[in-house]
N, C-alpha and C. Protein backbone atom coordinates (compact mmCIF):
# COMPACT_ATOMS: atom_id res chain seq x y z
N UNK A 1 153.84 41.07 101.47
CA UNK A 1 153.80 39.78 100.78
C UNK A 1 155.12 39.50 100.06
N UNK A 2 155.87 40.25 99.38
CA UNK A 2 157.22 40.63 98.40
C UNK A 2 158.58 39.68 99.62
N UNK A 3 158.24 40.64 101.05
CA UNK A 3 159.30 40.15 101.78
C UNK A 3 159.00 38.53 102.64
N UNK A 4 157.82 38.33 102.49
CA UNK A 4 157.38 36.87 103.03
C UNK A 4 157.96 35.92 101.59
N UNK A 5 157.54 36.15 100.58
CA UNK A 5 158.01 35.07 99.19
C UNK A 5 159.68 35.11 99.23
N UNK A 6 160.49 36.48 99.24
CA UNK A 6 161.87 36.05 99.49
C UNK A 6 162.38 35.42 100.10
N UNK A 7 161.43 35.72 101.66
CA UNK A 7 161.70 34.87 102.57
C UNK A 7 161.79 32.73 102.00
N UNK A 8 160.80 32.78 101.67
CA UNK A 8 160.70 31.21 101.51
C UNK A 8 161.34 31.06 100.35
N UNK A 9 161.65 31.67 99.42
CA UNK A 9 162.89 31.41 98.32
C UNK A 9 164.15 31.04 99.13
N UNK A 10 164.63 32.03 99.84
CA UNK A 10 165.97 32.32 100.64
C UNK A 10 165.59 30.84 101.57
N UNK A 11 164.78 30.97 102.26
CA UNK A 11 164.59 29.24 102.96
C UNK A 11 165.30 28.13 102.32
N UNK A 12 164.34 28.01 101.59
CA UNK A 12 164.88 26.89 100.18
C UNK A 12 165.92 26.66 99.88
N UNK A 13 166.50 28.16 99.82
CA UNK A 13 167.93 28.28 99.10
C UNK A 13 168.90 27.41 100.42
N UNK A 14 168.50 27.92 101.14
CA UNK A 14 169.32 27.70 102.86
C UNK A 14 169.22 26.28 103.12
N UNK A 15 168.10 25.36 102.77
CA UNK A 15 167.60 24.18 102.41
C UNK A 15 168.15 23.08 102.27
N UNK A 16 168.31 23.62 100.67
CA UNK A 16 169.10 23.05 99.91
C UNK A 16 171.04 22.69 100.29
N UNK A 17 171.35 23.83 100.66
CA UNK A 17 172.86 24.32 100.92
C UNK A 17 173.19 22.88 102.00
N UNK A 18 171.99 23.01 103.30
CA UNK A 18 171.60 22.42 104.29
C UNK A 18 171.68 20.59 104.05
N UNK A 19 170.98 19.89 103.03
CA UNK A 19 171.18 19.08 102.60
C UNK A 19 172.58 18.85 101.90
N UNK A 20 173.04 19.64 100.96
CA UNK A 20 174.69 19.21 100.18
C UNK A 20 175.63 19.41 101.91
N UNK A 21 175.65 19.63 102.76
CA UNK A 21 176.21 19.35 103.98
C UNK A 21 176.08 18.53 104.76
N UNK A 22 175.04 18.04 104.67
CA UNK A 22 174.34 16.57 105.11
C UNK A 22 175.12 15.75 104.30
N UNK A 23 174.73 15.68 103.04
CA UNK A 23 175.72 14.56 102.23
C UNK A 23 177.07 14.37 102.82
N UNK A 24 178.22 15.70 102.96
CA UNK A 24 178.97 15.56 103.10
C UNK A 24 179.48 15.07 105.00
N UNK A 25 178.43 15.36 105.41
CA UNK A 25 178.64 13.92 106.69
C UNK A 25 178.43 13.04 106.27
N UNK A 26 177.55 12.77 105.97
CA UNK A 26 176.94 10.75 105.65
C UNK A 26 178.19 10.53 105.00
N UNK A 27 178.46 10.71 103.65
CA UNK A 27 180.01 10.61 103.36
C UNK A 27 181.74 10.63 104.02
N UNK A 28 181.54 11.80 104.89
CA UNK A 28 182.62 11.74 105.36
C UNK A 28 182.32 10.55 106.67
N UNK A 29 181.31 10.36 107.75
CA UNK A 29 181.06 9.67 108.51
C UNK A 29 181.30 8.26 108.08
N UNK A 30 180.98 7.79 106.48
CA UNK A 30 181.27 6.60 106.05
C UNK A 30 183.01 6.13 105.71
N UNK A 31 183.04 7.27 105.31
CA UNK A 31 184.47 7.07 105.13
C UNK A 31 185.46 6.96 106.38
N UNK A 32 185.04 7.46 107.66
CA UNK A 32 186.04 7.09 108.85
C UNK A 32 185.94 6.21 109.52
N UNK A 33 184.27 5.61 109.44
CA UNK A 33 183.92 4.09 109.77
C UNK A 33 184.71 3.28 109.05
N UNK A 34 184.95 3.16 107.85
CA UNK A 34 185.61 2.18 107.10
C UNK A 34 187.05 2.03 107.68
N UNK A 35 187.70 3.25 107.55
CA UNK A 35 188.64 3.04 108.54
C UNK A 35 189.07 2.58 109.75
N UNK A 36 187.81 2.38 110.23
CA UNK A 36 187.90 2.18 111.33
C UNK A 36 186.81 0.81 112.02
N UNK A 37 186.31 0.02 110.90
CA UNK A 37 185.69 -1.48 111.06
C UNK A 37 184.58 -1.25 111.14
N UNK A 38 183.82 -0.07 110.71
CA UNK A 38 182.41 -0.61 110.82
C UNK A 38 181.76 -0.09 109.57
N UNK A 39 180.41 0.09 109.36
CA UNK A 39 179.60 1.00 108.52
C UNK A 39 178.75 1.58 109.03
N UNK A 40 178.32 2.78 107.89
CA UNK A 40 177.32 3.77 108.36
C UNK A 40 175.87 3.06 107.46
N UNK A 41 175.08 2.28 108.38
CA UNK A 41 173.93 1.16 107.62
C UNK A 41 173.24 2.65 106.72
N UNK A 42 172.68 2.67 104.97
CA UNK A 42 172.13 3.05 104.51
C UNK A 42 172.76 4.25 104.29
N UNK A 43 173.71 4.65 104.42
CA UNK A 43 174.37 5.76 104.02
C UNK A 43 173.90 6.03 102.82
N UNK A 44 174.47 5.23 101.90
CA UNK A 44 173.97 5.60 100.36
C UNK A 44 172.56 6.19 100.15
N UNK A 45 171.64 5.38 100.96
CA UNK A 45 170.76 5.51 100.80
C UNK A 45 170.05 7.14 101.40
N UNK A 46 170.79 7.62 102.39
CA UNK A 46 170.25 8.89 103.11
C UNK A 46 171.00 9.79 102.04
N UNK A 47 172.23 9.57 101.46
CA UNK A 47 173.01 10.68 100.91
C UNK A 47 172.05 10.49 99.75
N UNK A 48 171.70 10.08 99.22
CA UNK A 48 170.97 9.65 97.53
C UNK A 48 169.36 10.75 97.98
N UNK A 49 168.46 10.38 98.95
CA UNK A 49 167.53 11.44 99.57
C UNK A 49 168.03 12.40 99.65
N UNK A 50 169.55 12.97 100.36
CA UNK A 50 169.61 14.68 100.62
C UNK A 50 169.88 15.18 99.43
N UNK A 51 170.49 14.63 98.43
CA UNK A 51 170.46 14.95 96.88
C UNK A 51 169.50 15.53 96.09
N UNK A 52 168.41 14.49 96.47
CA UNK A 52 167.33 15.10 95.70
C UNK A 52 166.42 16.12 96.49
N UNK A 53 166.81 15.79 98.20
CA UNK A 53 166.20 17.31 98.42
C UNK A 53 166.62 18.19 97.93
N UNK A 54 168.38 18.59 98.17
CA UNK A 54 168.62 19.29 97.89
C UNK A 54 168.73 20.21 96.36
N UNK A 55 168.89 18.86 95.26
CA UNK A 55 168.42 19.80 93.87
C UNK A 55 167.11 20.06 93.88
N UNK A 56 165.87 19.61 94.65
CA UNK A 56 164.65 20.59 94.34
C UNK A 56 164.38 21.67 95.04
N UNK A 57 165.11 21.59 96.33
CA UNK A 57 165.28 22.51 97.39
C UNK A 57 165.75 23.82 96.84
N UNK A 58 167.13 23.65 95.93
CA UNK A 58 167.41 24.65 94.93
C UNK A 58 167.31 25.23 93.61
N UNK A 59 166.00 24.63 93.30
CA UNK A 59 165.00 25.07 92.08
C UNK A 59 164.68 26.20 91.88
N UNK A 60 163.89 26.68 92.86
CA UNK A 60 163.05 27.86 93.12
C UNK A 60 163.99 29.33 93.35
N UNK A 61 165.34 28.70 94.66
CA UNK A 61 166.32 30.01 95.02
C UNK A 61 166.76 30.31 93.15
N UNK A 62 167.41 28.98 92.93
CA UNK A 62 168.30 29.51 91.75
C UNK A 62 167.41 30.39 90.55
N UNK A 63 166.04 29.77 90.27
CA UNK A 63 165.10 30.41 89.38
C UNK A 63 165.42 31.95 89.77
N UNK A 64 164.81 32.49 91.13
CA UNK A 64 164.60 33.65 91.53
C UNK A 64 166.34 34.56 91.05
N UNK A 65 167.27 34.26 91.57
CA UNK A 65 168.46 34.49 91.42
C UNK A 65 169.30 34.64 89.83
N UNK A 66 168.24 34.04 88.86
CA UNK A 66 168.97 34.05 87.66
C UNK A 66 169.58 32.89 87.42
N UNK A 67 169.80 31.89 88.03
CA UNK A 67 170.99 30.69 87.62
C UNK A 67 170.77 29.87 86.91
N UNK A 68 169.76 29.45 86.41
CA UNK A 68 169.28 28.98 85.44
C UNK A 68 169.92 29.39 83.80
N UNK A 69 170.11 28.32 83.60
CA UNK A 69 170.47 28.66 81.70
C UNK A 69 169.52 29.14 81.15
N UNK A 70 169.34 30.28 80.30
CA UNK A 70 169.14 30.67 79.41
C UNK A 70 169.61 31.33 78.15
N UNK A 71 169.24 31.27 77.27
CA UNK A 71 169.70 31.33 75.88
C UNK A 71 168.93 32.59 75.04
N UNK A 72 169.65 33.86 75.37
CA UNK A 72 169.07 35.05 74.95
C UNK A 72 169.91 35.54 73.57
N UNK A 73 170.23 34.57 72.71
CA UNK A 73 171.34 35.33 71.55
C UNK A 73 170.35 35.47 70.49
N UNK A 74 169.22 35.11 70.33
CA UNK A 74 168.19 35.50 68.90
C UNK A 74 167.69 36.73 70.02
N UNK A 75 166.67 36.41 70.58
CA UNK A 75 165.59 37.30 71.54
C UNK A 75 166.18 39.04 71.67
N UNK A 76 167.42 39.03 71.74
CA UNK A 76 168.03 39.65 72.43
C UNK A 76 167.87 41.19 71.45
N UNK A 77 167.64 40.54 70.03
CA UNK A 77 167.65 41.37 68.78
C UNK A 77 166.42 41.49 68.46
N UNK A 78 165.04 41.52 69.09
CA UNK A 78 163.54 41.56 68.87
C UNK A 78 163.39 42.86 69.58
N UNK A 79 162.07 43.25 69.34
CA UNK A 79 161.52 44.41 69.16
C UNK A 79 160.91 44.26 70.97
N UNK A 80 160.53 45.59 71.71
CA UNK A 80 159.71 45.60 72.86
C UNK A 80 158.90 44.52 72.92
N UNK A 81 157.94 44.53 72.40
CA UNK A 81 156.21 43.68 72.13
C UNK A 81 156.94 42.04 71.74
N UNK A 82 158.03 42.01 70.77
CA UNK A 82 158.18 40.48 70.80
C UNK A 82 158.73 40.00 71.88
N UNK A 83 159.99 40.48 72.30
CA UNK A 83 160.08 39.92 74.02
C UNK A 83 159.13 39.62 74.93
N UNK A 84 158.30 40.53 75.31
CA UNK A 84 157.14 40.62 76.15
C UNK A 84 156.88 39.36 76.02
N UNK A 85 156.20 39.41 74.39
CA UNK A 85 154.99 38.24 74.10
C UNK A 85 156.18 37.17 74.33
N UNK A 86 157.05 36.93 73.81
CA UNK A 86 158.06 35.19 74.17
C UNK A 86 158.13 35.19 75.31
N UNK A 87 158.45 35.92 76.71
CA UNK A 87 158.66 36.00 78.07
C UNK A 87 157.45 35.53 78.58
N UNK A 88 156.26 36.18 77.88
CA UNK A 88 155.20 35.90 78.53
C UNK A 88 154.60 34.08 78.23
N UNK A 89 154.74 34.06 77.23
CA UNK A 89 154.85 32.60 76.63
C UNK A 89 155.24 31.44 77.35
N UNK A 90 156.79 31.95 77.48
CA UNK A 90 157.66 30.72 78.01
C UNK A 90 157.05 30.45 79.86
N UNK A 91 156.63 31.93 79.82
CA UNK A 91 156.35 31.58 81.85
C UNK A 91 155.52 31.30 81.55
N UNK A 92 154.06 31.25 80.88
CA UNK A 92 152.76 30.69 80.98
C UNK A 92 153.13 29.07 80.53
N UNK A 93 154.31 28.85 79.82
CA UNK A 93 154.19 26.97 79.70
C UNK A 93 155.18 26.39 80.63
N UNK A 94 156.33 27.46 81.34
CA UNK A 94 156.89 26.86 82.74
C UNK A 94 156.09 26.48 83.72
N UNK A 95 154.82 27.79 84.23
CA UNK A 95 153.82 27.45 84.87
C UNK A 95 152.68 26.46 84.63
N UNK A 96 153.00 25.96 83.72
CA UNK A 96 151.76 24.71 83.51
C UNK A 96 152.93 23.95 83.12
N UNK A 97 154.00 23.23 83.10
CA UNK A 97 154.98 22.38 83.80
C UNK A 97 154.84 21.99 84.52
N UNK A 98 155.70 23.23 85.55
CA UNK A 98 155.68 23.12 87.23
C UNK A 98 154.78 22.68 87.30
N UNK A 99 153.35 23.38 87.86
CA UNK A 99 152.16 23.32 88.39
C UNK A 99 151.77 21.40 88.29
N UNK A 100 151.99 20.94 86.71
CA UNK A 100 151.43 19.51 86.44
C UNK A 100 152.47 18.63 87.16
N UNK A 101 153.92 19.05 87.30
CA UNK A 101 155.12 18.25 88.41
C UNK A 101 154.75 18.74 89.93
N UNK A 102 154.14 19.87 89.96
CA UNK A 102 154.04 20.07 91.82
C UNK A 102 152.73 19.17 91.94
N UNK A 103 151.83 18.84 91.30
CA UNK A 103 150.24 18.02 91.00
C UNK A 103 150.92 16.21 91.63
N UNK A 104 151.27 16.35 90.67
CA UNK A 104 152.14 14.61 90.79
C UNK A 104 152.98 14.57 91.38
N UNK A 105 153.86 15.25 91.86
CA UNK A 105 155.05 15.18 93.27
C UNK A 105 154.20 15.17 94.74
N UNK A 106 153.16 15.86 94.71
CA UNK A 106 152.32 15.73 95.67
C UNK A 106 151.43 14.18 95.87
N UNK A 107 150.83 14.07 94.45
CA UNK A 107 150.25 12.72 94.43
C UNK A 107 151.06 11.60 94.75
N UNK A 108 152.18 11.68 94.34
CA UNK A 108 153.15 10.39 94.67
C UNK A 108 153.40 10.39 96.08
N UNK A 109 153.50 11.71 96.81
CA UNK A 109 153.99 11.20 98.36
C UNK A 109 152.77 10.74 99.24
N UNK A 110 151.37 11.22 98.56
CA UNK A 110 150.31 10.61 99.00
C UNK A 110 150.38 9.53 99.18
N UNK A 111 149.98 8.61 97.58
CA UNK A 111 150.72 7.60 97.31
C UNK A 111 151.34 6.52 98.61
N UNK A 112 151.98 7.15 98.43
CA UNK A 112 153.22 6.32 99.50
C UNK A 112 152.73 6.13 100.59
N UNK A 113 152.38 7.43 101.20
CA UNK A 113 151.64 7.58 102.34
C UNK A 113 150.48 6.38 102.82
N UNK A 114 149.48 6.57 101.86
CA UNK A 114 148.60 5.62 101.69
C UNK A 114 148.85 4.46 101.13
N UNK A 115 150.08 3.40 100.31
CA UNK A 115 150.46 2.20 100.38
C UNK A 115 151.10 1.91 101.62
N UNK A 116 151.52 2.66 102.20
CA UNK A 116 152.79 2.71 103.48
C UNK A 116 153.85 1.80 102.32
N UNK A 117 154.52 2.44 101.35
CA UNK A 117 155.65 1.90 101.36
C UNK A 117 157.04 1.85 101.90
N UNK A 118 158.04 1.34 101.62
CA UNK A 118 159.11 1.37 102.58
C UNK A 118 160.31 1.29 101.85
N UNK A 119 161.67 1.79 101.93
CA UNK A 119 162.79 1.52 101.26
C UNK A 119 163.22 0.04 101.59
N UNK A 120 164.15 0.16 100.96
CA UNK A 120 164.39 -1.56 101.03
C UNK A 120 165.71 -1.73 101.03
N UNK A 121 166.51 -0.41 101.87
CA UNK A 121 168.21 -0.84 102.40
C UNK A 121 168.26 -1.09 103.93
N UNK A 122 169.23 -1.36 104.42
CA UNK A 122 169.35 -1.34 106.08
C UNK A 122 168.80 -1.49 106.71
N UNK A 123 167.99 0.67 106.82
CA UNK A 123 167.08 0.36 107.67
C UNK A 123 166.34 0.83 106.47
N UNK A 124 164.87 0.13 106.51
CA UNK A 124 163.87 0.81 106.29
C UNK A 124 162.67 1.82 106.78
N UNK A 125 162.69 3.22 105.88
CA UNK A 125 162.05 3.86 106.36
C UNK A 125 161.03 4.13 105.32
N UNK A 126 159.37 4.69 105.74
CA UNK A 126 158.86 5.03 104.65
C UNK A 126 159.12 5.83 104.02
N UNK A 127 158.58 4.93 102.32
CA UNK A 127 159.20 6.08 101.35
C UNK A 127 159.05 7.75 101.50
N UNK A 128 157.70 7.94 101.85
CA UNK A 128 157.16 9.18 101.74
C UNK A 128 158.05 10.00 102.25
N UNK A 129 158.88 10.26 103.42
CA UNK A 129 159.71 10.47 104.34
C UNK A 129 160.08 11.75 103.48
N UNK A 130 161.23 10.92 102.59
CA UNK A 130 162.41 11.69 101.41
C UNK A 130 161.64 11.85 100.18
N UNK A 131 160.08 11.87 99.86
CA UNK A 131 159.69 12.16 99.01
C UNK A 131 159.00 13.68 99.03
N UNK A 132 159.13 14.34 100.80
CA UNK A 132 158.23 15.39 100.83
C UNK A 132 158.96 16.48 100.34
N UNK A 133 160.59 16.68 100.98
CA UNK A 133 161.34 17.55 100.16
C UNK A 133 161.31 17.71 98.45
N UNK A 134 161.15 16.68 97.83
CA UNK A 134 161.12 17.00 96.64
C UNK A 134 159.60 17.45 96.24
N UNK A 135 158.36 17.27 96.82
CA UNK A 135 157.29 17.58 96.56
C UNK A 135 157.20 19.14 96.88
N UNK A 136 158.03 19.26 98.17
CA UNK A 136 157.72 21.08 98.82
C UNK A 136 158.51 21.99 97.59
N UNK A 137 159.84 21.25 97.00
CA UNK A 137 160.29 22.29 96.36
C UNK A 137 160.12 22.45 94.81
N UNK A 138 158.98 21.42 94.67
CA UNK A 138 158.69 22.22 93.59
C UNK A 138 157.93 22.45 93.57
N UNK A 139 156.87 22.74 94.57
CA UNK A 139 155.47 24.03 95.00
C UNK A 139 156.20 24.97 95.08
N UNK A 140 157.38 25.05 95.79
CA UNK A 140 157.99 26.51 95.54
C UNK A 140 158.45 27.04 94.56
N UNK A 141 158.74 26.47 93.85
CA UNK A 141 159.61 26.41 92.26
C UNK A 141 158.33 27.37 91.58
N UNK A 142 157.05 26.05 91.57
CA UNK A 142 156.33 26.79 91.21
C UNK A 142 155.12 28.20 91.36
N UNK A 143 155.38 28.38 93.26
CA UNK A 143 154.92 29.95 93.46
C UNK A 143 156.04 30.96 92.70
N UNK A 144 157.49 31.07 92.52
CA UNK A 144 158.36 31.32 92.16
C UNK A 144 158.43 31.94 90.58
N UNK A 145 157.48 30.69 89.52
CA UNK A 145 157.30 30.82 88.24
C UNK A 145 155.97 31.58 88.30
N UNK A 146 155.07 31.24 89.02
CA UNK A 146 153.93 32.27 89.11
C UNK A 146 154.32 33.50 89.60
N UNK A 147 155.12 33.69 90.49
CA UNK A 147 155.26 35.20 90.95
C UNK A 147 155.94 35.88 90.13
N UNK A 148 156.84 35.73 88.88
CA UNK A 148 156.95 36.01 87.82
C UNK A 148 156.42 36.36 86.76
N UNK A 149 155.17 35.24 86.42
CA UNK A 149 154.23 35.70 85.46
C UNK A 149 152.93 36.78 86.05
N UNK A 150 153.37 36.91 87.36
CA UNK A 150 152.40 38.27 87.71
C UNK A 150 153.16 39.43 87.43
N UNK A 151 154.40 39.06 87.74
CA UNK A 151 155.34 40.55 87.56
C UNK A 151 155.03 41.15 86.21
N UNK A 152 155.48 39.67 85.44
CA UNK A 152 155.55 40.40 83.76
C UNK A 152 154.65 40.97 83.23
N UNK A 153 153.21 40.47 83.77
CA UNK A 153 151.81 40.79 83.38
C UNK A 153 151.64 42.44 83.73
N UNK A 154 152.35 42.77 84.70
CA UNK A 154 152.14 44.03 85.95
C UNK A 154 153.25 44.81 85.17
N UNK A 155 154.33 44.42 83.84
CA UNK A 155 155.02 45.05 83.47
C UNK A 155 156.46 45.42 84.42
N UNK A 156 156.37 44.60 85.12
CA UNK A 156 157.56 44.47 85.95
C UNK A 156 158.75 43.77 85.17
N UNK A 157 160.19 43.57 85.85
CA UNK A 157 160.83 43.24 85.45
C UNK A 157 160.98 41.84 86.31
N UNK A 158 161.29 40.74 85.61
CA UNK A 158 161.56 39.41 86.29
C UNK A 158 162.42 39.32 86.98
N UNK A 159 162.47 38.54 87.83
CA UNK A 159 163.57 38.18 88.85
C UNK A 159 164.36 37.84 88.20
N UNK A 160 164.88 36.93 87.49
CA UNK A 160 165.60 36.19 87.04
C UNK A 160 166.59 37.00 85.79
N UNK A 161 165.89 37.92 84.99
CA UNK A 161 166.38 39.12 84.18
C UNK A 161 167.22 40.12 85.82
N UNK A 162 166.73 40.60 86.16
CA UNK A 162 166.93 41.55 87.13
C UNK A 162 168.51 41.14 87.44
N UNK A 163 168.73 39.63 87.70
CA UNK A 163 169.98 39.30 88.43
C UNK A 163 170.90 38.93 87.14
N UNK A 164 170.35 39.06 86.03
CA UNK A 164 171.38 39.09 84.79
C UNK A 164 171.94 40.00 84.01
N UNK A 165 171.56 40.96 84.70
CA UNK A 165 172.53 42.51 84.34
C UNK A 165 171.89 42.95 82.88
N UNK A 166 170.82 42.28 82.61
CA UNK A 166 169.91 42.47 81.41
C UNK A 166 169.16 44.04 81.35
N UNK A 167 168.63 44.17 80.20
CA UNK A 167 168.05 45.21 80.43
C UNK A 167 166.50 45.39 80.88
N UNK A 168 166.13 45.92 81.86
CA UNK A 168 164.84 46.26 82.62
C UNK A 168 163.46 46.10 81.34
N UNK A 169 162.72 45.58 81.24
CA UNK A 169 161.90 45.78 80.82
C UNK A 169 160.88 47.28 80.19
N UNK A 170 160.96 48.29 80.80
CA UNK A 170 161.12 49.30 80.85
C UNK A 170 161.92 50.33 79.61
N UNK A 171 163.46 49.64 79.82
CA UNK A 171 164.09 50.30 79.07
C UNK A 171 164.53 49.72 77.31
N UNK A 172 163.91 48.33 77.22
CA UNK A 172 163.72 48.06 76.37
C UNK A 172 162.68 48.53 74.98
């Protein structure tokens, strides 16, 4: 199970990367049309979608990886048992975050689905289209924050500690 969840982190991560390269065709493709008398219809509009795939796409990798800001300069000076309990804290109200944004990222592409709405540049396509990437990645985001708060529970050390050269849970 350990090497199937990396797996779909590392996906994501690959995803994401996948989309900021996309942009940079639609962009560069627009930019040599211009040069050259024509346009790329809705460009803006596809580069503005791989955007937001791509920052939710890279939610979940960066969580797992550590990249995320955090702010360990009080914590850092607490006792075993108070870490725990704040670690355990903060992932039990990330996970009921996430969970209430993966709830409604899902509902909205329904939504769409079921108005059939449509963008309204060039060409139009339905919305739902460019709304599923941002719905998938933050179900992953949030298996990601749950597979965390099982670790910590299990006395494991977090992913996200692990890749910050922090100290192990364990040795605290």
């Amino acid at each position: 199970m350990r090497s199937l969840l990396d797996k779909l982190y590392l996906a994501s991560g690959y995803l994401s990367g996948f989309c900021i390269v996309l942009i940079t065709l639609i962009i560069t493709a627009q930019i040599v049309g211009r040069l050259f008398g024509f346009i790329v219809p809705s460009a803006e509009d596809f580069s503005g979608y791989a955007l937001a795939a791509a920052t939710f796409f890279g939610l979940a990798y960066t969580f797992r990886e550590g990249g995320h800001i955090r702010v360990t300069l009080v914590i850092q000076h607490w006792t075993r048992g108070s870490r725990y309990i704040q670690e355990l804290l903060v992932l039990f109200f990330a996970l009921l975050l996430v969970s209430f944004m993966s709830f409604y990222s899902i509902h909205m592409v329904w939504e769409s689905y079921i108005f059939e709405e449509v963008s309204s540049g060039y060409i139009s396509i339905p919305i739902w289209m460019p709304q599923v990437p941002v719905a998938l990645g933050i179900v992953v985001l949030n298996i990601a924050v749950l597979d965390d708060v099982i670790a910590l529970i299990k006395r494991h050390t977090p992913s996200y500690k692990a890749h910050e050269g922090e100290l192990h849970l364990e040795e605290i």
